[in-house]
C-alpha atoms as a PDB file:
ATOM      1  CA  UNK A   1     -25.703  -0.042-104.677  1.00  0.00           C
ATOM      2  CA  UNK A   2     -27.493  -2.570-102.466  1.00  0.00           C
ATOM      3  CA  UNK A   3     -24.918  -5.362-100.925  1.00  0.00           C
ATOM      4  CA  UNK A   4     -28.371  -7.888-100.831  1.00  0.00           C
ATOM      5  CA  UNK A   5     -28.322  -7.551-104.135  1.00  0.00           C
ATOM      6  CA  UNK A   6     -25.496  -7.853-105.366  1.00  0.00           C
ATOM      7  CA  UNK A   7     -25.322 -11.089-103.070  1.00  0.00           C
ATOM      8  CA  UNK A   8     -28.730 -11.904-104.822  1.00  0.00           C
ATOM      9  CA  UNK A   9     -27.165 -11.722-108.494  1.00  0.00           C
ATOM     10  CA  UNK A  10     -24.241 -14.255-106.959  1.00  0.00           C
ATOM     11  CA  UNK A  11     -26.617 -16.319-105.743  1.00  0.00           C
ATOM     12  CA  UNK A  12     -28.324 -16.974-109.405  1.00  0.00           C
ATOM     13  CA  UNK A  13     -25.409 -17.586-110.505  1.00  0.00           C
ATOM     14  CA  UNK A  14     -24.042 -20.079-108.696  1.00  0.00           C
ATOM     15  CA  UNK A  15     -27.079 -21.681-107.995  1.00  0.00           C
ATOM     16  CA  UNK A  16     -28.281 -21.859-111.735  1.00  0.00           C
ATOM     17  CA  UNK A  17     -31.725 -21.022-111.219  1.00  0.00           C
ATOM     18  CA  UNK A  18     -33.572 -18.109-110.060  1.00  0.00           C
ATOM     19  CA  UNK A  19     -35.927 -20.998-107.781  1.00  0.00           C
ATOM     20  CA  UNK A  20     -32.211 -22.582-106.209  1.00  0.00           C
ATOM     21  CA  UNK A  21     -31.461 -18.972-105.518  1.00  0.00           C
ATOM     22  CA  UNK A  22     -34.665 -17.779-103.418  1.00  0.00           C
ATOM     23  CA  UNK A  23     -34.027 -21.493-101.542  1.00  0.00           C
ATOM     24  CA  UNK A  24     -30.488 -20.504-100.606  1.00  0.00           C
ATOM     25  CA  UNK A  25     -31.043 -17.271 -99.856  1.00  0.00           C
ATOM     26  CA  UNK A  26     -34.387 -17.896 -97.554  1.00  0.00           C
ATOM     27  CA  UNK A  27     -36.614 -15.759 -99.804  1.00  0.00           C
ATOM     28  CA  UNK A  28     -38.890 -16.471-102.810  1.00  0.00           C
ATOM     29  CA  UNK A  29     -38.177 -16.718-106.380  1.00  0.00           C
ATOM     30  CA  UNK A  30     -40.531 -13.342-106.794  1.00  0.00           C
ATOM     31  CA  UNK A  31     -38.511 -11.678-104.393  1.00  0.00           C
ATOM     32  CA  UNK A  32     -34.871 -12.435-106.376  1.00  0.00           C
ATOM     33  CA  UNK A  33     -36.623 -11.557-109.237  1.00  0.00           C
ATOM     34  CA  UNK A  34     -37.430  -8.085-107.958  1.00  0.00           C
ATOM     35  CA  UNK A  35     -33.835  -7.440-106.737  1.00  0.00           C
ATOM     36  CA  UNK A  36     -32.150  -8.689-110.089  1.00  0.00           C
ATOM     37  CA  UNK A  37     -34.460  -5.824-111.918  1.00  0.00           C
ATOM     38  CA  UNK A  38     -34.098  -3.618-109.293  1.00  0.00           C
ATOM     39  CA  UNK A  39     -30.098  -4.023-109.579  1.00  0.00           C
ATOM     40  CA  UNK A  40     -30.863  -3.779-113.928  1.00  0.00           C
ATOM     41  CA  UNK A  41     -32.745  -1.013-113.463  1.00  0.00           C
ATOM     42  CA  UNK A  42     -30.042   0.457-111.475  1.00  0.00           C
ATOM     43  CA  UNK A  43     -27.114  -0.097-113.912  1.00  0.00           C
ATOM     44  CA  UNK A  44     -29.369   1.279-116.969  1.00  0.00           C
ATOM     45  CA  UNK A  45     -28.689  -2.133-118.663  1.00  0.00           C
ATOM     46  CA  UNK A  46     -29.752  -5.852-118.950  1.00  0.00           C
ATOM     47  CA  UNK A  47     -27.076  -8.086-116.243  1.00  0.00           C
ATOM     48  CA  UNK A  48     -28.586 -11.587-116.563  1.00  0.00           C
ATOM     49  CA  UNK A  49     -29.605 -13.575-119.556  1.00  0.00           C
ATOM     50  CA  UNK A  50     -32.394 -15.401-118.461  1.00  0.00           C
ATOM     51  CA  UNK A  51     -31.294 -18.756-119.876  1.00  0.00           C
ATOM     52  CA  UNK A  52     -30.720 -22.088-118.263  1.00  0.00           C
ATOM     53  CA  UNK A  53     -28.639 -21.516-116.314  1.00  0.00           C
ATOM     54  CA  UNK A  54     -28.596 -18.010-116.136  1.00  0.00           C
ATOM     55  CA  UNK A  55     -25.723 -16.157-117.409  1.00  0.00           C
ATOM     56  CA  UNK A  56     -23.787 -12.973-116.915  1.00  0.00           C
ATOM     57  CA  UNK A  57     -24.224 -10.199-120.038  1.00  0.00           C
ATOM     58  CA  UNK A  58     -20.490  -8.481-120.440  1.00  0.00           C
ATOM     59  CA  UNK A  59     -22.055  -5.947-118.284  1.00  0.00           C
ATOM     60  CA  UNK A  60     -23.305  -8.071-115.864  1.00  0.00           C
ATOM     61  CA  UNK A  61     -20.130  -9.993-115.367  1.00  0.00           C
ATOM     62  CA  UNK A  62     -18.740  -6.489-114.580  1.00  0.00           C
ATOM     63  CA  UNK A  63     -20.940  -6.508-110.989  1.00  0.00           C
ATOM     64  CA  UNK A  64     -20.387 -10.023-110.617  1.00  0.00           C
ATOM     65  CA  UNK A  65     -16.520  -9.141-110.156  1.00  0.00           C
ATOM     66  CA  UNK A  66     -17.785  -6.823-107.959  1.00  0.00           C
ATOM     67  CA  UNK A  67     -19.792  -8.596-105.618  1.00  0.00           C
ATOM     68  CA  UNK A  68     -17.194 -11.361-105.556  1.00  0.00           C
ATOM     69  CA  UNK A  69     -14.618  -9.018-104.496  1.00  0.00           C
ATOM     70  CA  UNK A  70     -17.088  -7.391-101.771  1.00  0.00           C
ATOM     71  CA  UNK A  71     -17.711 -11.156-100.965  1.00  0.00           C
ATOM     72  CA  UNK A  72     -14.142 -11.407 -99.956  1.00  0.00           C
ATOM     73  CA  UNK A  73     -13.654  -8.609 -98.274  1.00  0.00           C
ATOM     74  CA  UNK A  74     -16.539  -9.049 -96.083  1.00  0.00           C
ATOM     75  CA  UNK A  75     -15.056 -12.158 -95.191  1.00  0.00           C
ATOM     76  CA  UNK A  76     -11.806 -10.922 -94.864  1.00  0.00           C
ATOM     77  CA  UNK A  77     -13.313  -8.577 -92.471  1.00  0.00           C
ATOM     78  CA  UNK A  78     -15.301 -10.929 -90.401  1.00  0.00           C
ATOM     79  CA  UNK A  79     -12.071 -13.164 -89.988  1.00  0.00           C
ATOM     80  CA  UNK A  80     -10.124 -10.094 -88.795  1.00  0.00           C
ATOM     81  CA  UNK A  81     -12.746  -8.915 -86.439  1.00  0.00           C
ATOM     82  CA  UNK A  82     -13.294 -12.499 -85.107  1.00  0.00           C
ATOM     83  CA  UNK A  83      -9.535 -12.680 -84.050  1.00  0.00           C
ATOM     84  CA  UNK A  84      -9.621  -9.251 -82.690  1.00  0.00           C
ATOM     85  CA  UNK A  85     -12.789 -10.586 -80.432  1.00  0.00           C
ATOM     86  CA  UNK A  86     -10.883 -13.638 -79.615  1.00  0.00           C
ATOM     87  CA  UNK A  87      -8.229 -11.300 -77.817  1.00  0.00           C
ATOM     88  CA  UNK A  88     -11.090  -8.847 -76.350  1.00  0.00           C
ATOM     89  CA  UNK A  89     -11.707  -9.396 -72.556  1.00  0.00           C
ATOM     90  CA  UNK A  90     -15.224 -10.536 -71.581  1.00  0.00           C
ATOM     91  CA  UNK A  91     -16.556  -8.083 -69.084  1.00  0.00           C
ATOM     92  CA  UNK A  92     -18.746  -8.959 -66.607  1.00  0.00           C
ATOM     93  CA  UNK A  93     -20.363  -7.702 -63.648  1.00  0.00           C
ATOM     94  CA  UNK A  94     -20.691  -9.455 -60.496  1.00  0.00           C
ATOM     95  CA  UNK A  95     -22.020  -9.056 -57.092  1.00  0.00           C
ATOM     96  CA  UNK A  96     -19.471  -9.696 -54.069  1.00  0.00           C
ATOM     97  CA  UNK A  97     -21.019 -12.779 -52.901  1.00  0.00           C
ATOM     98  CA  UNK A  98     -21.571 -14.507 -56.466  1.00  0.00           C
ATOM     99  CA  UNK A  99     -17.720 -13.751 -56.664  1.00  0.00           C
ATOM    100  CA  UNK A 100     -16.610 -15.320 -53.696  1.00  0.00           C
ATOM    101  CA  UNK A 101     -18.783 -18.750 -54.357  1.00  0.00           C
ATOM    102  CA  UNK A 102     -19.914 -19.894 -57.170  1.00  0.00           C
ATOM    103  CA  UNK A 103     -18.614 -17.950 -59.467  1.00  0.00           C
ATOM    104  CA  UNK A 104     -15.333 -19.094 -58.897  1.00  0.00           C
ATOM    105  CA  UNK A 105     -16.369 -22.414 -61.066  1.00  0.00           C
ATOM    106  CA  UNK A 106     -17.078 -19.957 -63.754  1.00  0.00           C
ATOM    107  CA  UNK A 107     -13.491 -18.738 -63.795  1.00  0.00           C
ATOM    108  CA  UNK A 108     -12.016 -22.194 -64.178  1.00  0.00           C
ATOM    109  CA  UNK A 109     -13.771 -23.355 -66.481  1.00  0.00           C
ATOM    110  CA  UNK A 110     -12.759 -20.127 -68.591  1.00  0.00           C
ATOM    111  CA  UNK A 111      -9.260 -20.945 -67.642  1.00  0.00           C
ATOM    112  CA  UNK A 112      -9.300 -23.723 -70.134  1.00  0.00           C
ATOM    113  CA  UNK A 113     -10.288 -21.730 -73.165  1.00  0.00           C
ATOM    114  CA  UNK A 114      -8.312 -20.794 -75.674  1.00  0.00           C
ATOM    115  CA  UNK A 115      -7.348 -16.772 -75.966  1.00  0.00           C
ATOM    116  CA  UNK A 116      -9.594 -15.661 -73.251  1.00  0.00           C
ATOM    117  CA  UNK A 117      -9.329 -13.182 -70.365  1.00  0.00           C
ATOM    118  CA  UNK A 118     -12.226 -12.415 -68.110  1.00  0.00           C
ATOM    119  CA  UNK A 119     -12.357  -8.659 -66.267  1.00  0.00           C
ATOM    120  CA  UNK A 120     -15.161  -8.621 -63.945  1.00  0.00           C
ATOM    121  CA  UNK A 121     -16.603  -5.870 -62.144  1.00  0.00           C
ATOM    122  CA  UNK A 122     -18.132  -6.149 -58.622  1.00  0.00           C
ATOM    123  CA  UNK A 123     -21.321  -4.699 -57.517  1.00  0.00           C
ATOM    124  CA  UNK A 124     -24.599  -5.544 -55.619  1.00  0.00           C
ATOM    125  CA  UNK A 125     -26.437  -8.124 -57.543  1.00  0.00           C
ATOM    126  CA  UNK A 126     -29.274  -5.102 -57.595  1.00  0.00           C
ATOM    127  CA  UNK A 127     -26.222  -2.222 -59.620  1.00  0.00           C
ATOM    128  CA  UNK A 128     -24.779  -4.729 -62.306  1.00  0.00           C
ATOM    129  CA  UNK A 129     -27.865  -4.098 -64.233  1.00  0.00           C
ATOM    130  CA  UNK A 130     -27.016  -0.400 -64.925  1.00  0.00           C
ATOM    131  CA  UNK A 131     -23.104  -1.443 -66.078  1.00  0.00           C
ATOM    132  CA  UNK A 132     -24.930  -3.385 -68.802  1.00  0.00           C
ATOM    133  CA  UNK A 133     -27.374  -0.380 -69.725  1.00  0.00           C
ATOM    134  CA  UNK A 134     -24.265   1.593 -70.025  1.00  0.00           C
ATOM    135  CA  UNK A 135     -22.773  -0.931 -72.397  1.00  0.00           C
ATOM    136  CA  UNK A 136     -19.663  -1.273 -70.056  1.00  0.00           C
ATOM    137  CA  UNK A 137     -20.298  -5.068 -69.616  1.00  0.00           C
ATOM    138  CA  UNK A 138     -21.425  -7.696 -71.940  1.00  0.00           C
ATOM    139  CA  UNK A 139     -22.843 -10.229 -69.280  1.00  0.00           C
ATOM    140  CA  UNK A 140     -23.891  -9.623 -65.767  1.00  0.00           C
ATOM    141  CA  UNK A 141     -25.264 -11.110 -62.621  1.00  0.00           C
ATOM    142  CA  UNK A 142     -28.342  -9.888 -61.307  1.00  0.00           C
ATOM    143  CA  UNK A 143     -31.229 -10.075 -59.287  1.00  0.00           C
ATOM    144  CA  UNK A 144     -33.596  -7.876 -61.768  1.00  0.00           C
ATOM    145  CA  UNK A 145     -35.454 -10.229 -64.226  1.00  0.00           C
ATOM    146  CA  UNK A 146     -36.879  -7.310 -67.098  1.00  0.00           C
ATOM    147  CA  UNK A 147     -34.185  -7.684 -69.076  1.00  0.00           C
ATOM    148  CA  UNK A 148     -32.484  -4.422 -70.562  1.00  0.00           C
ATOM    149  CA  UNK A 149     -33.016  -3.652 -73.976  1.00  0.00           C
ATOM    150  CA  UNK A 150     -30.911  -5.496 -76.772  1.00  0.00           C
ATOM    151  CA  UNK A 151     -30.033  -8.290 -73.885  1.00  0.00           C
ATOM    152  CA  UNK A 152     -31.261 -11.684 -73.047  1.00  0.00           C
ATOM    153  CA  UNK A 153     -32.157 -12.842 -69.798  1.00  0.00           C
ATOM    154  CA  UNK A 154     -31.506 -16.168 -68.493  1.00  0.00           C
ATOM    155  CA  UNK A 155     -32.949 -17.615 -64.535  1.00  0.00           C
ATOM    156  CA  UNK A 156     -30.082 -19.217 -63.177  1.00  0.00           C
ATOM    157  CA  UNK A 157     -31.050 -19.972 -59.600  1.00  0.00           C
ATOM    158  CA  UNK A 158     -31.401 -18.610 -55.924  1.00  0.00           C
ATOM    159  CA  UNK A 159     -29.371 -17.526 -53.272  1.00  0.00           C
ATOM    160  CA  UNK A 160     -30.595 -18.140 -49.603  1.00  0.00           C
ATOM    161  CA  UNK A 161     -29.104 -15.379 -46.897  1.00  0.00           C
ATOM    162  CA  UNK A 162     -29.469 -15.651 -43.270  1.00  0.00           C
ATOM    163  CA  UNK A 163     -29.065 -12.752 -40.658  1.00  0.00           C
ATOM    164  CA  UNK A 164     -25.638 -14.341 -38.250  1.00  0.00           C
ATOM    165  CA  UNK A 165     -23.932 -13.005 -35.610  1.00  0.00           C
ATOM    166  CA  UNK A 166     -21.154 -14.141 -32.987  1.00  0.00           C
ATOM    167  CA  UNK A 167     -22.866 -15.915 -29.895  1.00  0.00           C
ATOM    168  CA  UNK A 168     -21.158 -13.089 -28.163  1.00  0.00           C
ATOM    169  CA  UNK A 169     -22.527 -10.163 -29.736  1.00  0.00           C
ATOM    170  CA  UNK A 170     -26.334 -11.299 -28.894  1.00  0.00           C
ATOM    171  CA  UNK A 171     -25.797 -12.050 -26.216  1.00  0.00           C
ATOM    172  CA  UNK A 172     -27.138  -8.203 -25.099  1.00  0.00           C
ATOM    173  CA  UNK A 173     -29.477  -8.008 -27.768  1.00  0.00           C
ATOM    174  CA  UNK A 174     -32.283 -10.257 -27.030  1.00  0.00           C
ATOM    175  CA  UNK A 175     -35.519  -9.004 -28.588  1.00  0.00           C
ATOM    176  CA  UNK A 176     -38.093  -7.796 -26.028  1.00  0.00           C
ATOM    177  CA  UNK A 177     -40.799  -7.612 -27.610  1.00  0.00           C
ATOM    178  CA  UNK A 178     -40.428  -9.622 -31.361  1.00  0.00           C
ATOM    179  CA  UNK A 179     -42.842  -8.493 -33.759  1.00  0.00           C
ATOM    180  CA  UNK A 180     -42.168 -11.189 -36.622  1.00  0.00           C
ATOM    181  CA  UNK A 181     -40.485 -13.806 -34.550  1.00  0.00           C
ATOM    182  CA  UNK A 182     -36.777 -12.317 -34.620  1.00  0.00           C
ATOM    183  CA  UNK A 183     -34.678 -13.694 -31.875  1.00  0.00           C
ATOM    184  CA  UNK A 184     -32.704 -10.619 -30.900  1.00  0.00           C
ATOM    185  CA  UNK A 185     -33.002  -6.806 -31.241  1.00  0.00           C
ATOM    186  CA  UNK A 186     -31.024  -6.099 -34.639  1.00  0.00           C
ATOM    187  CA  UNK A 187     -31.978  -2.269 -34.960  1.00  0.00           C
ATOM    188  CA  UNK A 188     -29.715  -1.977 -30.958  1.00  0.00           C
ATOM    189  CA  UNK A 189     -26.894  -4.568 -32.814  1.00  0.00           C
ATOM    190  CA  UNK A 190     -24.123  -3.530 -35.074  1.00  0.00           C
ATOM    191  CA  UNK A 191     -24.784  -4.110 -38.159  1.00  0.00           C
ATOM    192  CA  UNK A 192     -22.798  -4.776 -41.484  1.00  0.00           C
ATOM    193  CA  UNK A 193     -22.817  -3.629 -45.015  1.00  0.00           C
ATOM    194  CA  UNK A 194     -21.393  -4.202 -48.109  1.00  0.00           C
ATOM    195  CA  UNK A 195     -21.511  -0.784 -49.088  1.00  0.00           C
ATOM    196  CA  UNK A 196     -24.096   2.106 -50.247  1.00  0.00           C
ATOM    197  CA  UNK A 197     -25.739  -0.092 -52.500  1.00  0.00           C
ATOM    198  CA  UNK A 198     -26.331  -2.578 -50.057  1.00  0.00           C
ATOM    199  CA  UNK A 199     -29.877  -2.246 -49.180  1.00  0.00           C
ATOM    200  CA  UNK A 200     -30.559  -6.401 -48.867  1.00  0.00           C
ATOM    201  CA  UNK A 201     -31.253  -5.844 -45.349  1.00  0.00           C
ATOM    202  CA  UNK A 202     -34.143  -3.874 -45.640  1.00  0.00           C
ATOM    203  CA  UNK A 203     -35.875  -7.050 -46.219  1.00  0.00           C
ATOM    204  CA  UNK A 204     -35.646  -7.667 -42.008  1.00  0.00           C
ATOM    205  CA  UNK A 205     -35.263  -4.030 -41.211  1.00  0.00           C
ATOM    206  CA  UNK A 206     -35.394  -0.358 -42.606  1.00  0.00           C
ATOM    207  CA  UNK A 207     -31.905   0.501 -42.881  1.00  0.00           C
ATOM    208  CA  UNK A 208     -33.549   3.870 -41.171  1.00  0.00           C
ATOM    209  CA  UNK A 209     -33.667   1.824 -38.027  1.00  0.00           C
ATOM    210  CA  UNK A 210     -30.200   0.662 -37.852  1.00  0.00           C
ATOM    211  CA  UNK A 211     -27.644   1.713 -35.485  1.00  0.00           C
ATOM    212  CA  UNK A 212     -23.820   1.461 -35.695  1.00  0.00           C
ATOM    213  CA  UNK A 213     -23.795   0.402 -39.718  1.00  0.00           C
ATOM    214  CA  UNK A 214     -20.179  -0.577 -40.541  1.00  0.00           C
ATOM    215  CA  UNK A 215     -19.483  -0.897 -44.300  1.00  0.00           C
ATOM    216  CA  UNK A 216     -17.248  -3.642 -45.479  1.00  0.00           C
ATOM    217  CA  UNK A 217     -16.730  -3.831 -49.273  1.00  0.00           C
ATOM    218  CA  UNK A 218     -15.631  -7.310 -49.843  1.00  0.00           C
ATOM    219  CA  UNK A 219     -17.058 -10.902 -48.998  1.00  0.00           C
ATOM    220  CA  UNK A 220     -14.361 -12.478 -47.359  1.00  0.00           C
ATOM    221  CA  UNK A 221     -13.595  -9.319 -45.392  1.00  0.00           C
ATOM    222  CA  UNK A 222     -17.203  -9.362 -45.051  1.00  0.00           C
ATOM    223  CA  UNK A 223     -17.643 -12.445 -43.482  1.00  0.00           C
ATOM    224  CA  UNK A 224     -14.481 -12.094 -41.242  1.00  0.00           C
ATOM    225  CA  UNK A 225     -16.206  -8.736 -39.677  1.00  0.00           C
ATOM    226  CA  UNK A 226     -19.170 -11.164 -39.103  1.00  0.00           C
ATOM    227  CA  UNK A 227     -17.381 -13.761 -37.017  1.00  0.00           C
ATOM    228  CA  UNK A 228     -15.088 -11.214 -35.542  1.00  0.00           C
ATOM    229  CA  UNK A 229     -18.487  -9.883 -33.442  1.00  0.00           C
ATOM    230  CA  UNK A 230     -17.984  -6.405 -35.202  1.00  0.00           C
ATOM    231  CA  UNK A 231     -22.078  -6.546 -36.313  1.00  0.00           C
ATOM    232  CA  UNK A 232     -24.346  -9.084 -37.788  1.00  0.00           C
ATOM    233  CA  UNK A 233     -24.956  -9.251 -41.538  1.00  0.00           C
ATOM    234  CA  UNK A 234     -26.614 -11.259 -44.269  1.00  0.00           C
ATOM    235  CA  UNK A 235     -24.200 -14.291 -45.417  1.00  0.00           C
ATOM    236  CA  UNK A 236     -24.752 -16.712 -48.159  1.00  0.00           C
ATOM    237  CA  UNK A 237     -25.546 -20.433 -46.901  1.00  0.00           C
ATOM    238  CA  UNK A 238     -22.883 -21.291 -48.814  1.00  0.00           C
ATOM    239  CA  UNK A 239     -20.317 -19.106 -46.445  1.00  0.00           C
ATOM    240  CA  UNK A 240     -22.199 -19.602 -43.102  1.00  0.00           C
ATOM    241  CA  UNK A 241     -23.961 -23.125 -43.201  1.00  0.00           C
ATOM    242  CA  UNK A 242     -20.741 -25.098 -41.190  1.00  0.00           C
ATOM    243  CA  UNK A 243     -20.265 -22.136 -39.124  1.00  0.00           C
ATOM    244  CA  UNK A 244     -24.014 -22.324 -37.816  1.00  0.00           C
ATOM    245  CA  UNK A 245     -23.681 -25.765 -37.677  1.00  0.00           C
ATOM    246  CA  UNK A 246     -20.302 -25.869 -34.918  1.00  0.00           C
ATOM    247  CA  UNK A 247     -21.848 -23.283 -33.195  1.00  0.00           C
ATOM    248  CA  UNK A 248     -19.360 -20.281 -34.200  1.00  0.00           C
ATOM    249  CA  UNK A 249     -22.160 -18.390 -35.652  1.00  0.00           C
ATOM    250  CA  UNK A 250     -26.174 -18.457 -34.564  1.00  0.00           C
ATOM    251  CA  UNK A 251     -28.912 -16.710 -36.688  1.00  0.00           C
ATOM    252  CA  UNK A 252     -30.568 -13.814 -34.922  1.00  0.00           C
ATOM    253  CA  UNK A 253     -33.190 -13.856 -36.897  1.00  0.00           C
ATOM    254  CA  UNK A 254     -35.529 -16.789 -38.170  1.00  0.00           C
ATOM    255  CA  UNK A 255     -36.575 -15.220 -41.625  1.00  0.00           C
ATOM    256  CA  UNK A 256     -34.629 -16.443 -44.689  1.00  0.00           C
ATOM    257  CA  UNK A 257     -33.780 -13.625 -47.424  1.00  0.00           C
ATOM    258  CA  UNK A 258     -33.681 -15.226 -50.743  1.00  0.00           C
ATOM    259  CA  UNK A 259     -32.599 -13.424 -53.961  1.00  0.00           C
ATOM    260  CA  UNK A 260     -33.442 -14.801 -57.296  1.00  0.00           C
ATOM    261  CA  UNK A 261     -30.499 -14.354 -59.721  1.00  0.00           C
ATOM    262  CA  UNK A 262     -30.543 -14.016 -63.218  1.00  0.00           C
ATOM    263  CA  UNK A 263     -28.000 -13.662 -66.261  1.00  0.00           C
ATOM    264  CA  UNK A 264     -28.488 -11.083 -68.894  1.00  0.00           C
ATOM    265  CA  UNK A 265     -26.147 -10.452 -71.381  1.00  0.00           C
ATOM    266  CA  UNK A 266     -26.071  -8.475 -74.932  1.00  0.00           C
ATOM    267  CA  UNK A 267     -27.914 -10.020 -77.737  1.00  0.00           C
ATOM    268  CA  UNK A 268     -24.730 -10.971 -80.049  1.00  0.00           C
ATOM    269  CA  UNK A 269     -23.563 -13.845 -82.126  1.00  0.00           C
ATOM    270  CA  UNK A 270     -20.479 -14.524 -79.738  1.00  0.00           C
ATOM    271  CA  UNK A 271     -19.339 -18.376 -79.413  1.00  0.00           C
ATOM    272  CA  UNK A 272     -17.478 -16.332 -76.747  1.00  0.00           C
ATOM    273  CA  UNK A 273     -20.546 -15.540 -75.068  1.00  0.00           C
ATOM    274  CA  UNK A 274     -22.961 -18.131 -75.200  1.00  0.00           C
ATOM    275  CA  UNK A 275     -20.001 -20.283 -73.932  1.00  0.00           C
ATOM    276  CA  UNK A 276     -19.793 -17.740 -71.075  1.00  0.00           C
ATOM    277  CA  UNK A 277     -23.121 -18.557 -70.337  1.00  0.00           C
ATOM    278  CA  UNK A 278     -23.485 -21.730 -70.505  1.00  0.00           C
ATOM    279  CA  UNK A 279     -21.029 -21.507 -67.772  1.00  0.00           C
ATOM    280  CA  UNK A 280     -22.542 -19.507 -65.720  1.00  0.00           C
ATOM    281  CA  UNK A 281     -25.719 -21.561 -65.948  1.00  0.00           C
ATOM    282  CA  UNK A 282     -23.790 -24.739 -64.844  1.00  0.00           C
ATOM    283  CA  UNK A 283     -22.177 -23.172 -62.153  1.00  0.00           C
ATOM    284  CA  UNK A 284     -24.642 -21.212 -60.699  1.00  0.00           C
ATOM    285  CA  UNK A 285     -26.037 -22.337 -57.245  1.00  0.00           C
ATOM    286  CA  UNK A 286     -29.759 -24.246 -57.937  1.00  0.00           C
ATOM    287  CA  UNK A 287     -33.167 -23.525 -55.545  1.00  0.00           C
ATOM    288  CA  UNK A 288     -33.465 -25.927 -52.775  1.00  0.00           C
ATOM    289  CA  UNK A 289     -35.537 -29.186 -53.515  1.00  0.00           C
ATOM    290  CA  UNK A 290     -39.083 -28.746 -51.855  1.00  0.00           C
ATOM    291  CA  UNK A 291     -39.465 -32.265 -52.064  1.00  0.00           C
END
């Protein structure tokens, strides 16, 4: 039989009037009506006495028991499964850079919460989508903003990249003949990567062009390669702004690369999750003013 209602017949009677029912129940008074016959008709036998209030005919009290004790269970059930959540890691995908930043706020603030544990899963800001598609995630960090289907999608900011290198490693790579105002010859320099994924670069260059591609799967190993003179890469202002600034590092090439990042996450009723997100919204790193 149909669990609506049964919930509907519950409803009458505890509310005392069909009209109090369809209120509580967000439907109208025609519509209860309909489901109490529909339920009658089911049984074979009258259930309600249409009095005021409404009462239960013996047979009728026999599916009230019955809903009440589905009532219970339900709830019963919704209790257990809450606490098992409660215990149930949050998985989330993150790219390398988010990871080794910002995100790191995200992390403390779910250090605080009660019966939580975070796993997180690292890939390009441009892969995490296709973890979520796959349902291995529940939240990720990405740059794509059509969200996948059954998630939400959130904007949560930019991230501005420059093109660095050691002062040393230019210093044989000035650009000859610059085409869109780069300082030095990147496709002659070493050149860094995250990993196959990577393909952020291609925004300054076809990776086709590049010569002597080292790949270095992790941000702070990332950015040591960098300042080691091993190749020039994209880094986060975040990572490279003081190094620019005392000289360590120089741009070698004028053209910012900024990715727009977004959070998309399943489409559930988690207090878990939207806390997650909120999180993520406060911590993530906010456009430049233009002002």
């Amino acid at each position: 039989m149909n669990p609506a209602h049964l919930a509907t017949l519950l409803a009458v009677l505890d509310e005392g009037t069909f009209e109090a029912a369809a209120h509580s129940l967000g439907i109208t008074p025609s519509a209860v009506s309909q489901r109490i016959k529909a339920l009658e008709s089911q049984a074979g036998r009258v259930l309600v006495r249409r009095s005021t209030p409404p009462t239960t005919t013996p047979a009728g009290e026999v599916f009230a028991q019955l809903a009440r004790r589905m009532q219970l269970l339900q709830a019963e059930a919704e209790a257990e499964i809450g606490s098992l959540l409660s215990r149930v890691p949050l998985t989330v995908a993150v790219n390398a850079d988010s990871l080794a930043t910002w995100f790191r706020d995200v992390i403390s603030e779910v250090a605080h919460w009660d019966n939580a544990t975070l796993n997180l899963r690292v890939e390009d800001e441009a892969a995490t989508l296709n973890l979520l598609r796959l349902g291995e995630v529940v939240g990720a960090i990405t740059s794509e903003p059509t969200s996948v289907a059954g998630c939400d999608v959130v904007p949560i900011g930019e991230v501005r990249y420059y093109a660095c290198a050691t002062p040393s490693l230019t210093a044989a790579h000035a650009a000859t003949e610059p085409t869109n105002g780069e300082l030095y010859d990147l496709q002659s320099m070493p050149s860094l990567r995250y990993g196959p994924n990577d393909r952020m670069s291609d925004r300054l260059i076809s990776f086709n062009e590049l010569h002597h591609v080292s790949e270095i799967p992790s941000s702070e190993a990332y950015l040591h390669a960098v300042t080691a003179g091993l190749g020039w890469g994209l880094l986060p202002e975040a990572q490279c702004a003081s190094l620019l600034e005392e000289g360590k590092l120089v741009r070698v090439d004028p053209r910012d690369v900024i990715i727009p990042m977004f959070w998309q996450q399943w489409r559930l009723e988690s207090d878990m999750l939207s806390r997650l997100r909120d999180a993520v919204i406060s911590a993530a790193p906010r456009p430049a003013s233009t002002t």
